[in-house]
Protein backbone atom coordinates (compact mmCIF):
# COMPACT_ATOMS: atom_id res chain seq x y z
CA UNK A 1 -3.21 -5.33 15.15
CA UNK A 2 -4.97 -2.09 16.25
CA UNK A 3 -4.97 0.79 13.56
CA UNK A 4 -2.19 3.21 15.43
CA UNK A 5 -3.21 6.74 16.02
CA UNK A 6 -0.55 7.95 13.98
CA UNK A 7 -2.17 6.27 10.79
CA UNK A 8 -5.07 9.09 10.55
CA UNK A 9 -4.07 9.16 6.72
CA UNK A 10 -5.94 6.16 5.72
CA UNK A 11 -8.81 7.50 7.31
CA UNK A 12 -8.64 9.98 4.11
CA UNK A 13 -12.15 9.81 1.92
CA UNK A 14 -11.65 9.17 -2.17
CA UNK A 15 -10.65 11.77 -4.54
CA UNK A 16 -12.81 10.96 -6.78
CA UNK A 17 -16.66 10.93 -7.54
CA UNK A 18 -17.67 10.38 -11.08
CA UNK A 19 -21.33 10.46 -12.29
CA UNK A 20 -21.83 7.61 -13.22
CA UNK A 21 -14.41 -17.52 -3.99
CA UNK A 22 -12.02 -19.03 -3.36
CA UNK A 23 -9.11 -19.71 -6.07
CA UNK A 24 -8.39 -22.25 -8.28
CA UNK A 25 -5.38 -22.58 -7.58
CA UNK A 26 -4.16 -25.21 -10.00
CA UNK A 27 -5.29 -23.60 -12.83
CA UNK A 28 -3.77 -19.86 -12.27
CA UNK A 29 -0.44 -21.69 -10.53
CA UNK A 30 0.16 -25.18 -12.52
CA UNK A 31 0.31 -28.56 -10.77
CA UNK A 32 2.67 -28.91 -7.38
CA UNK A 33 1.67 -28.48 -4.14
CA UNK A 34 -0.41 -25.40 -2.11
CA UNK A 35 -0.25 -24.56 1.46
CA UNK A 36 -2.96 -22.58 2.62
CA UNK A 37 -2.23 -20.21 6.40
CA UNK A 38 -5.72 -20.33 8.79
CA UNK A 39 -6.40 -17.38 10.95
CA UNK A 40 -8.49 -17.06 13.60
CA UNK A 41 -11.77 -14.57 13.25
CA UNK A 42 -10.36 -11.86 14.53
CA UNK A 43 -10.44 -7.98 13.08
CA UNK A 44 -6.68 -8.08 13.18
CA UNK A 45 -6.46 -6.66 9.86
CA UNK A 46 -9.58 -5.05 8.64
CA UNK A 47 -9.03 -1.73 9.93
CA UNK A 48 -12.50 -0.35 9.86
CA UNK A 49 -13.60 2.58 7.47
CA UNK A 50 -13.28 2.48 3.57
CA UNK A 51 -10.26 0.40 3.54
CA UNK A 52 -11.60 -1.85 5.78
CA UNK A 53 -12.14 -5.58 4.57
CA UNK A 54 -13.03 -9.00 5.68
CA UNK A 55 -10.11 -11.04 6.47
CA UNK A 56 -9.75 -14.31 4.48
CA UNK A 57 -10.72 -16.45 7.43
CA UNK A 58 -9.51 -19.89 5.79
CA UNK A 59 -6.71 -18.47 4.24
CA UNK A 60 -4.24 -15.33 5.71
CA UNK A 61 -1.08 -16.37 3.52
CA UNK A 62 -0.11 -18.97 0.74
CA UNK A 63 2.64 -20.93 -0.69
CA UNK A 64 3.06 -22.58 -4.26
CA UNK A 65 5.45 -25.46 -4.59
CA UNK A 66 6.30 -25.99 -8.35
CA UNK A 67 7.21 -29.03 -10.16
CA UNK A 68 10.74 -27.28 -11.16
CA UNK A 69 11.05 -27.12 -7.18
CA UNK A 70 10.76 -23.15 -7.46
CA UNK A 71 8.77 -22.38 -4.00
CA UNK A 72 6.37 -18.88 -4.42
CA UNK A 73 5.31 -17.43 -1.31
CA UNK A 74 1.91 -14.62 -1.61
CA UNK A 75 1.69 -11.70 0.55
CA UNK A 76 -0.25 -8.57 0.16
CA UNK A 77 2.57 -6.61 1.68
CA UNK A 78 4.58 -3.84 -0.77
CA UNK A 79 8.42 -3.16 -1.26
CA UNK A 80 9.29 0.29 -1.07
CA UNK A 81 12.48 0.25 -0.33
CA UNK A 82 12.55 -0.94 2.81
CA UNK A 83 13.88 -4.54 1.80
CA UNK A 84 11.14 -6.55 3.10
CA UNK A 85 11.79 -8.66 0.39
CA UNK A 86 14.98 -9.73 1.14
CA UNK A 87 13.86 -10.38 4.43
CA UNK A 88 10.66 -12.18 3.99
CA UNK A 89 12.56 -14.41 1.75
CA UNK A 90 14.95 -15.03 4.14
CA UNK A 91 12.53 -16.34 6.66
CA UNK A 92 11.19 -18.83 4.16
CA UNK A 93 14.19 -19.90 3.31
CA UNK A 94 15.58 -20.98 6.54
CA UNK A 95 11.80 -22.43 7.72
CA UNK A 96 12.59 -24.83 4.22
CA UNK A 97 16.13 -25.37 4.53
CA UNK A 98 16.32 -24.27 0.44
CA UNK A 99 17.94 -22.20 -1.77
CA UNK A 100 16.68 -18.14 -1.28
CA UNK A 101 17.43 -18.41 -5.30
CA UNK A 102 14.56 -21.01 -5.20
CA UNK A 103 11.75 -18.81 -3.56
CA UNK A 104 9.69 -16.17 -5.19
CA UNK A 105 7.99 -13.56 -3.22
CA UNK A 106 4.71 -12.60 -5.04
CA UNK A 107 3.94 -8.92 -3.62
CA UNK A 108 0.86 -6.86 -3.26
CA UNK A 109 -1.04 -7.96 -6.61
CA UNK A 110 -5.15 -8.00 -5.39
CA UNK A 111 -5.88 -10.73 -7.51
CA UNK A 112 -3.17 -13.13 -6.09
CA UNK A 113 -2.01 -12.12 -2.90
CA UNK A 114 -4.29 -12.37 0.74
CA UNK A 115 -5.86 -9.32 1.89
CA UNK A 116 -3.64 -6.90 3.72
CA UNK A 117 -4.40 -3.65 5.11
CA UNK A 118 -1.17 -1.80 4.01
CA UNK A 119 2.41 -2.08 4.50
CA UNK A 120 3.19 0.83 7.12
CA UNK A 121 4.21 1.72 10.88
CA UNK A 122 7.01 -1.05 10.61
CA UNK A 123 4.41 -3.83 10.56
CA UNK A 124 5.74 -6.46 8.31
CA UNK A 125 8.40 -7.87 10.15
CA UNK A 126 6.03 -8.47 13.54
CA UNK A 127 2.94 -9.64 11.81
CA UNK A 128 3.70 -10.94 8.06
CA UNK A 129 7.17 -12.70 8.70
CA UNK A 130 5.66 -14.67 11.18
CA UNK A 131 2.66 -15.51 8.90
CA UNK A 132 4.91 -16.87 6.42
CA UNK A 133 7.52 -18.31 8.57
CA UNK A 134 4.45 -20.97 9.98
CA UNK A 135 3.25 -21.19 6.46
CA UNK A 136 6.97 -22.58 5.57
CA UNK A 137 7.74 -24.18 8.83
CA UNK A 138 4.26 -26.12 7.83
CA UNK A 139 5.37 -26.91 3.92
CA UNK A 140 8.65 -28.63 5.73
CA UNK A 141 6.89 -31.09 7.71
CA UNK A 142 4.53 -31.59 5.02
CA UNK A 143 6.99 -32.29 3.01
CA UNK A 144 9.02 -34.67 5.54
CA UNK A 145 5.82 -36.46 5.76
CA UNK A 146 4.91 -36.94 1.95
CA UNK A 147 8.47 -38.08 1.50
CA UNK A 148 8.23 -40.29 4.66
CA UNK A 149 4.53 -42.37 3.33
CA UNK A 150 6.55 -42.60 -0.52
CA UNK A 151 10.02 -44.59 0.77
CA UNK A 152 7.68 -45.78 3.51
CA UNK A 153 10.27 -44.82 6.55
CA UNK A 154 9.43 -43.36 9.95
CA UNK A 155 9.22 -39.75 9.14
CA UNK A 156 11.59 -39.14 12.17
CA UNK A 157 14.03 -40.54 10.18
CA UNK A 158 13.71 -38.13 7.18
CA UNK A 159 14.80 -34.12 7.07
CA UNK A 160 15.47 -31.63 4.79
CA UNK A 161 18.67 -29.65 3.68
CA UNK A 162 19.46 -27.43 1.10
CA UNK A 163 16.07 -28.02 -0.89
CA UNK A 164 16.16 -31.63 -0.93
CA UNK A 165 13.90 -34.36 1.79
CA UNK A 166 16.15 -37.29 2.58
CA UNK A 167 16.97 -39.85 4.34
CA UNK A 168 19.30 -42.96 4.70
CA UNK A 169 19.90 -43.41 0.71
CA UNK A 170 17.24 -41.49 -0.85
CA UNK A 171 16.83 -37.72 -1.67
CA UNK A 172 14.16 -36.25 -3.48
CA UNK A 173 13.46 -32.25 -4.33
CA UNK A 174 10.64 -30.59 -4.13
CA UNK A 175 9.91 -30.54 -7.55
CA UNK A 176 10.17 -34.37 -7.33
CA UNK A 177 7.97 -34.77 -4.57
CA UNK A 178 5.14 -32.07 -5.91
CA UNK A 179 5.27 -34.06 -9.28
CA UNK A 180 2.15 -35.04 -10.56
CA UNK A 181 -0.31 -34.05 -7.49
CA UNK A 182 -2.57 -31.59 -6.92
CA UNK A 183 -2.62 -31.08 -3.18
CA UNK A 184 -4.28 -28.48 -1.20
CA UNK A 185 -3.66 -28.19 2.78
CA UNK A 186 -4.36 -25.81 5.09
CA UNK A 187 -2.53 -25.67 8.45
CA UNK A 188 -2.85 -23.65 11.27
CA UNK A 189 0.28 -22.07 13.92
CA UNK A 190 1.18 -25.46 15.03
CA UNK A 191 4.48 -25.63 13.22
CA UNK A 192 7.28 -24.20 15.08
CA UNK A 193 9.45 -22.07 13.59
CA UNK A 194 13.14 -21.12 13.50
CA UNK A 195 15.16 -18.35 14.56
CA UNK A 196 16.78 -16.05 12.05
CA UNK A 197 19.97 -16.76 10.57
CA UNK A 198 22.60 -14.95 8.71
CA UNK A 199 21.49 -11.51 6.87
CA UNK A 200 21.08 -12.38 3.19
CA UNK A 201 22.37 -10.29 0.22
CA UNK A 202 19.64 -7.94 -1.11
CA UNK A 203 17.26 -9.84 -3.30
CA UNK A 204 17.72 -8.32 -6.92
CA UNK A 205 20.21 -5.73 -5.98
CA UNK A 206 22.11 -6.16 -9.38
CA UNK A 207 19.48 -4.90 -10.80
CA UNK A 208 18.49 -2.22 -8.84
CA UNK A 209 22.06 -0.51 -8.69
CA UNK A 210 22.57 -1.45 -12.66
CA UNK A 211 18.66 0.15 -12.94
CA UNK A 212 17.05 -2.36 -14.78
CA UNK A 213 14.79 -2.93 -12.20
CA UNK A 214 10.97 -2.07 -13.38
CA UNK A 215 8.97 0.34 -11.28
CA UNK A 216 5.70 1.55 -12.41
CA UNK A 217 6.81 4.39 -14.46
CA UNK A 218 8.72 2.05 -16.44
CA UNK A 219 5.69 -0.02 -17.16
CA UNK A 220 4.70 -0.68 -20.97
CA UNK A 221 1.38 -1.78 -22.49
CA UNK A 222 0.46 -2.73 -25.85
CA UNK A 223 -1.00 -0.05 -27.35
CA UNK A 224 -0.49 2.50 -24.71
CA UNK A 225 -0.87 6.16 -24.31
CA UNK A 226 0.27 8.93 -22.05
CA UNK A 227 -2.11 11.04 -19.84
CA UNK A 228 -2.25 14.33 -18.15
CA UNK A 229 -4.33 16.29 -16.14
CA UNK A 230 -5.68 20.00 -15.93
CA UNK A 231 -4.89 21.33 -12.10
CA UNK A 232 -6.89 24.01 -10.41
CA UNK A 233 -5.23 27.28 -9.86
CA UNK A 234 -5.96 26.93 -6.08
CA UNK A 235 -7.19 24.23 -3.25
CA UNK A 236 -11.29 24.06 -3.35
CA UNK A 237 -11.42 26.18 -6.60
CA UNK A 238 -14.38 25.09 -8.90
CA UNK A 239 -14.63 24.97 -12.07
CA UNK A 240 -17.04 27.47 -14.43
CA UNK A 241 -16.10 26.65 -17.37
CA UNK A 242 -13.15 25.10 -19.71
CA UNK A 243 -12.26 25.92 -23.72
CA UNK A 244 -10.81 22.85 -24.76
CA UNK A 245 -11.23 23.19 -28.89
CA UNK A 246 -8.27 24.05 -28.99
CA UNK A 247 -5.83 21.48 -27.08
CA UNK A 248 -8.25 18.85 -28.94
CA UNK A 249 -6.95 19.88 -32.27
CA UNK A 250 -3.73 19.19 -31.68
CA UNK A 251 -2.49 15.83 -33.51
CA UNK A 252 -3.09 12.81 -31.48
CA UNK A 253 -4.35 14.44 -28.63
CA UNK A 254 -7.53 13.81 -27.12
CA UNK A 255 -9.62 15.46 -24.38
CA UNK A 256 -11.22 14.03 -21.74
CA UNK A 257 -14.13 15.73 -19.73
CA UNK A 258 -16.01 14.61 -16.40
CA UNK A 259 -17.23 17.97 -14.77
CA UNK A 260 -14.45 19.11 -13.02
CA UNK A 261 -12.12 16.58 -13.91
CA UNK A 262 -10.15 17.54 -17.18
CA UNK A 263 -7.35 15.55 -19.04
CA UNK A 264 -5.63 14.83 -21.93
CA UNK A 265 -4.30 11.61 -23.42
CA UNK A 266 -2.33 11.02 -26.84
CA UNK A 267 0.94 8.84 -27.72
CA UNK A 268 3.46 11.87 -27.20
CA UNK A 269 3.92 13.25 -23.64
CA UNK A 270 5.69 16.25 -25.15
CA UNK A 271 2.04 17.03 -27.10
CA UNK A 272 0.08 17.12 -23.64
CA UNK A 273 2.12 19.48 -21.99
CA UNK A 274 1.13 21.86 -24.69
CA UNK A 275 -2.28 20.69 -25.29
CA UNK A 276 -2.63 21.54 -21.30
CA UNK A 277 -1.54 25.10 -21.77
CA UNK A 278 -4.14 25.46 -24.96
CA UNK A 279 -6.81 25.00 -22.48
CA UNK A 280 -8.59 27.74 -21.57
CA UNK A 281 -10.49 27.55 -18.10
CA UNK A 282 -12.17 29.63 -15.21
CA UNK A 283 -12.48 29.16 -11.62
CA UNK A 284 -14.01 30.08 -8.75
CA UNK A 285 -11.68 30.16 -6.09
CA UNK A 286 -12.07 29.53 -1.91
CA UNK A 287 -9.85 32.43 0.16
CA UNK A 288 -7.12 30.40 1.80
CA UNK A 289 -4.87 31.35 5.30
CA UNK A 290 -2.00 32.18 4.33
CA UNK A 291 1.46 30.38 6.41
CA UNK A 292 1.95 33.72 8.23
CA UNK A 293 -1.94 32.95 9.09
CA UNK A 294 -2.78 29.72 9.16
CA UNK A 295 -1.79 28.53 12.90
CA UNK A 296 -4.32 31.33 14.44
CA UNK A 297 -6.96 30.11 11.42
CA UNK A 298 -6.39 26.62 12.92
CA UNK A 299 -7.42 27.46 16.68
CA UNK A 300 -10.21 29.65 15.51
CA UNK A 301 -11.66 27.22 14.18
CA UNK A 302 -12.43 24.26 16.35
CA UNK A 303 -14.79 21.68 15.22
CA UNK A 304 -18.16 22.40 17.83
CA UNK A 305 -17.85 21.12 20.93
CA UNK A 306 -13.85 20.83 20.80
CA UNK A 307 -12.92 24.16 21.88
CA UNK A 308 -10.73 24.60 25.04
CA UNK A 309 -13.67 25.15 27.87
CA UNK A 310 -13.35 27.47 31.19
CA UNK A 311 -11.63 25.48 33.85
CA UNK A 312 -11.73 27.47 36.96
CA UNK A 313 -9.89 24.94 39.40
CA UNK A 314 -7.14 24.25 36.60
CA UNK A 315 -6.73 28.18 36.41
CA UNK A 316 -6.42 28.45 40.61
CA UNK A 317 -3.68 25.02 40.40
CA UNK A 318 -1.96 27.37 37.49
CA UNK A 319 -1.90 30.31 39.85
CA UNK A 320 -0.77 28.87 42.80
CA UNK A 321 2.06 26.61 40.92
CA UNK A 322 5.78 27.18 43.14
CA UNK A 323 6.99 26.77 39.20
CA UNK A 324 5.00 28.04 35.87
CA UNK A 325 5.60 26.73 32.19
CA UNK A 326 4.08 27.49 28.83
CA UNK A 327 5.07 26.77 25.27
CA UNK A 328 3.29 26.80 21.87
CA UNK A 329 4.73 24.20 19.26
CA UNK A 330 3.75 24.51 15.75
CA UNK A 331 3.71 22.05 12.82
CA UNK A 332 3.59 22.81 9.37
CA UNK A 333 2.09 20.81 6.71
CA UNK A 334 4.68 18.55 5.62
CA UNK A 335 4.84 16.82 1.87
CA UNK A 336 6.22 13.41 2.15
CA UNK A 337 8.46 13.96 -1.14
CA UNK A 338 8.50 9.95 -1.96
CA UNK A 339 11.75 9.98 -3.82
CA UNK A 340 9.28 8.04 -6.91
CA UNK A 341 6.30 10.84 -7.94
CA UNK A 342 2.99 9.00 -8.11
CA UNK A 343 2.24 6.88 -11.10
CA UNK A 344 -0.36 4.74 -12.73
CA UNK A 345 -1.00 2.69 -15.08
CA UNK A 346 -4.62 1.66 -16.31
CA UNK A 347 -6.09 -0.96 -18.80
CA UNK A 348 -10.02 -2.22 -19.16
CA UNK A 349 -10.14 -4.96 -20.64
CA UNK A 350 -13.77 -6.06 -21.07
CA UNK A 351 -15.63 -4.70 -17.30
CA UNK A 352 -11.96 -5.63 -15.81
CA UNK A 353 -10.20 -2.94 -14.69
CA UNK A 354 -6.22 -3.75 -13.89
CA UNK A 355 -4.01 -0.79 -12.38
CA UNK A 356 -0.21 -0.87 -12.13
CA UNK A 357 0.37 1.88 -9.26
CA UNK A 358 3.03 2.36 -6.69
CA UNK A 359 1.21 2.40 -3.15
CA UNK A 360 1.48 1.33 0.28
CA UNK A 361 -2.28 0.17 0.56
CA UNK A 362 -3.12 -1.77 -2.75
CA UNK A 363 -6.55 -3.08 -1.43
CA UNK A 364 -7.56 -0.01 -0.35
CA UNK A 365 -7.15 1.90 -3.71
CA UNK A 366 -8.77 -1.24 -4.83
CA UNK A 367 -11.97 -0.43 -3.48
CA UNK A 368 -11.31 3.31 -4.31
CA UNK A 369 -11.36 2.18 -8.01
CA UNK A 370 -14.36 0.07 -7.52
CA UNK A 371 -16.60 3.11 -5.71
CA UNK A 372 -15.05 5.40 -8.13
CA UNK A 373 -16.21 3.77 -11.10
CA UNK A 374 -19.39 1.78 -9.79
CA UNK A 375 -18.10 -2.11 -10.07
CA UNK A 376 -17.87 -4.59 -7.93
CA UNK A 377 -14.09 -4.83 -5.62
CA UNK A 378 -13.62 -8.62 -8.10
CA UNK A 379 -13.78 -6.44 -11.47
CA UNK A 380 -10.71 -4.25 -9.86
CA UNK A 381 -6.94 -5.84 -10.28
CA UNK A 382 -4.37 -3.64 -8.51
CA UNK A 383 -0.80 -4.64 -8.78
CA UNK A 384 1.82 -3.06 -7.13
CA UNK A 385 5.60 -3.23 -8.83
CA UNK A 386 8.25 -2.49 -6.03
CA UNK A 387 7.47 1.18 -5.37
CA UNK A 388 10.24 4.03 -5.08
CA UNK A 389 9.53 5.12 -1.29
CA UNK A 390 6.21 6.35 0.06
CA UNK A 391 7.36 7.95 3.56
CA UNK A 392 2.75 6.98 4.80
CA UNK A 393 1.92 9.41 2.00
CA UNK A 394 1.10 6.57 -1.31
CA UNK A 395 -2.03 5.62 0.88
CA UNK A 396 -4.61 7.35 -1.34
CA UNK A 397 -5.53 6.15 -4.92
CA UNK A 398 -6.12 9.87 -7.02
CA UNK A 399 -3.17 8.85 -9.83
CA UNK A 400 -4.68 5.61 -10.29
CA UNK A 401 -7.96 6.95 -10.26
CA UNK A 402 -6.82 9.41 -12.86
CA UNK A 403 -5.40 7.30 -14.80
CA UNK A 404 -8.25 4.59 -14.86
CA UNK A 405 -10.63 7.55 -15.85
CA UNK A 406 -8.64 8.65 -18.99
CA UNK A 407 -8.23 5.30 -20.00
CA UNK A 408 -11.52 4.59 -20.26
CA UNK A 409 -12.42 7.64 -21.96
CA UNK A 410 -9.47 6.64 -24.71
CA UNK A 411 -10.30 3.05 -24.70
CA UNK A 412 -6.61 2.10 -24.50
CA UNK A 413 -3.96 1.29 -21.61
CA UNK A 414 -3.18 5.20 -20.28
CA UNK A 415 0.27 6.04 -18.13
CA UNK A 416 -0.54 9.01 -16.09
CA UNK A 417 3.04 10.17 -14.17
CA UNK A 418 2.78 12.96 -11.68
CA UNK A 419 5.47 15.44 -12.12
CA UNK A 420 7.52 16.68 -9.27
CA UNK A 421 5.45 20.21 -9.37
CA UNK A 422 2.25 18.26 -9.06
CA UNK A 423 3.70 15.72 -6.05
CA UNK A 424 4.24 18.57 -3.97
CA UNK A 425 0.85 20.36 -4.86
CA UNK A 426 -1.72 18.09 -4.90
CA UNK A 427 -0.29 14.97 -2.75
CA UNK A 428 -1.25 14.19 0.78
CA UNK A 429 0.22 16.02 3.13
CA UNK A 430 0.83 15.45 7.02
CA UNK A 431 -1.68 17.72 8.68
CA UNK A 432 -0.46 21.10 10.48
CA UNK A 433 -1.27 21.94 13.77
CA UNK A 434 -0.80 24.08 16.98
CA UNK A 435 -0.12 22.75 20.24
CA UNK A 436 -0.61 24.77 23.16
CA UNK A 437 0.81 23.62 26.90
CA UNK A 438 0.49 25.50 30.46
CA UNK A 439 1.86 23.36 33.54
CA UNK A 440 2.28 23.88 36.70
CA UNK A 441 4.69 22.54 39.73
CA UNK A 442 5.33 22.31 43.51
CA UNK A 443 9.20 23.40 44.77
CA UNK A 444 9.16 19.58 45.27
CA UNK A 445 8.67 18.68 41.61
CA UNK A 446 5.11 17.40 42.15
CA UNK A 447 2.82 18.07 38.57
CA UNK A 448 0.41 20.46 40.25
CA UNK A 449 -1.47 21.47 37.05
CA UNK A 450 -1.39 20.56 33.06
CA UNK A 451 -3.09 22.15 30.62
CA UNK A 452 -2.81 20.75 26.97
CA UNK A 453 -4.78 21.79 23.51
CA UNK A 454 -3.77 19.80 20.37
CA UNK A 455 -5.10 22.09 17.28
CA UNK A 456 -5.22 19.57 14.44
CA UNK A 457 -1.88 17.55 14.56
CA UNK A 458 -2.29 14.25 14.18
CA UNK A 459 -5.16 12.08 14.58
């Protein structure tokens, strides 16, 4: 898959900069049976850039089949409310013949799941589904054959239906067959799969409509504290200097100071609000266009070399044109209002950082944790709960960067939750832009001239 134009987000540099091989599998999973998914070398996924990565090249997606016959699947993708996990574990259902109540989709967790470049431009369902419909398609021959060498029977003569391998006067599930072995194989696209069936109920929607389902915000650790920043009065603004005796002698409050970076952490979120206002800090602030300004700031200035140049045989086509058009189009910046406001959770634990964050590219703010902080991209754990929307705006990693900073500073597990003021101030935005068109036309509808200047919208 080609990075799309439209994806010029993840192109976006860290927020941060502070001054400062393969698994075993039998020991993280328990005994059973582990199907491993080869991919060609190919730079399908790695994207280029900062959130580029080397693709796994013996493994692109695995499966776990337990001894209790419980089958979990791995993939790097994230749910954010788009149901992908309903319909991933549909697909590996029907590629099994099982139970969907039997499979367990293990989601965007760095330390467990493949490398994936994000879960955006409606990518899952043509790339990962596939993935992990061979990966299962595989598991049920394997399977037919294991069962097949055991009763000693021609494994023509041996299928699978509703979780259990049988044949003429023997069944067996899974669990029975994965009992006792250790057995690692890894297949390639051979396999063929299935078509899709009927749609399957939502996956956990009892407890999403009752809302006991967890999100990140709702995540606890022992001995956890809360955490919230200081925000510039203004975009570019620098800091002079900051009185923070004051919010540091509040109760259970604690300050935390990196140059420009300035939070507060304590066990009371109702305490940093005020510690916050008790603060006392001066800025230098950067002139910014105002709206009423900012579409003639953005076509005065053109990166060198971009600039609309003289065209003198454009301008005669123009002026000869039977029919004239012109139209300017603007676009404004545009927040992406996820209907969940960033969050993070951060614990060290030794030199092991582990982040509980909601975001659509979990490797990526991966290895903005590891440049932020100076460690290596194996000392970084990102795990992703289902996330609460993200619209191709919870692509960068600032909350959990935030968050990882104050915890360390503490030296406890720190929740840092954006409020909605905050989401709609310092998130990413969708760029604005100007975009200016002249065309011309023959009285036979023949496009005589065109004439087209894109002023920062989009890539």
């Amino acid at each position: 898959m080609q990075l799309e134009i439209e994806r010029y987000e993840l192109a976006e540099g860290p927020a941060y900069r502070f001054e400062l091989e393969r698994r075993d599998f039998f020991k993280l999973l328990g005994g059973g049976i582990v199907l491993l998914l080869a991919m060609p070398g190919s730079a399908q996924e790695s994207g280029g850039g900062r959130r580029g990565g080397a693709v796994p090249q013996e493994v692109s997606a695995w499966m776990h089949i337990g001894e209790d016959s419980r089958v979990t699947f791995f993939t790097g993708k994230v749910e954010v409310g788009q149901n992908i996990r309903t319909s991933l574990t549909q697909a590996v259902a029907e590629e099994l013949h099982t139970w969907p109540s039997l499979i367990q989709l293990t989601m965007a967790d760095t330390d467990l799941t493949p490398y994936d470049m994000g879960t955006f431009g409606s990518r899952t369902t043509p790339t990962m589904a596939p993935q992990l419909r061979h990966v299962a398609a595989s598991a049920r021959e394997w399977l037919i054959e294991l069962a097949a060498a055991e009763w000693k029977v021609d494994p023509k003569a041996v299928h699978i239906a509703d979780g259990k391998v049988l044949t003429d006067g023997k069944s067996a599930s899974f669990g029975e067959l994965a009992k006792g072995k250790n057995l690692v194989r890894t297949v390639g696209h051979d396999a063929v799969a299935k078509p899709m069936g009927e749609s399957l109920p939502k996956v956990g929607a009892r407890s999403i409509v009752t809302g006991a389902h967890r999100y990140t915000s709702d995540v606890k650790r022992p001995g956890m504290v809360y955490g919230r920043m200081l925000r510039p009065p203004a975009f570019e603004a620098k800091l002079i200097s900051a009185d923070t005796k004051a919010a540091g002698q509040i109760p259970g409050v604690q300050v935390v100071q990196d140059g420009g970076f300035i939070g507060v952490v304590g066990p009371e979120r109702g305490a940093l609000t005020e510690a916050i206002e008790a603060i006392h800090a001066e800025w230098t602030t950067v002139a910014q266009p105002s709206s009423k300004e900012l579409f003639t700031y953005l076509k005065a200035n053109v990166h060198e070399g971009r600039a609309p140049q003289p065209n003198a045989a454009l301008d005669e086509a123009l002026l000869n044109a039977d029919h004239k058009c012109e139209a300017t189009y603007t676009v404004a910046y545009i927040a992406h209002v996820p209907l969940e406001p960033r969050a993070a959770v951060a614990e060290w634990n030794g030199g092991k950082l582990t982040v509980w964050t909601g975001t659509q590219v979990p490797f990526g703010v991966r290895d903005e944790l590891a440049e932020a902080f100076q460690v290596p991209k194996t000392s970084v754990r990102v795990i992703v709960p289902d996330t609460g929307s993200g619209y191709g705006g919870k692509h960068t990693g600032e909350c959990a960067i935030e968050a990882a900073r104050l915890a360390k500073a503490a030296g406890k597990p720190v929740k840092l939750a954006w409020t909605r003021e905050e989401e709609f101030t310092w998130a990413y935005f969708r760029p604005a832009g100007v975009i200016d068109i002249r065309a011309g036309a023959r009285k036979d509808g023949t496009l005589s001239a065109w004439d087209f200047h894109n002023y920062n919208s989009g890539g």
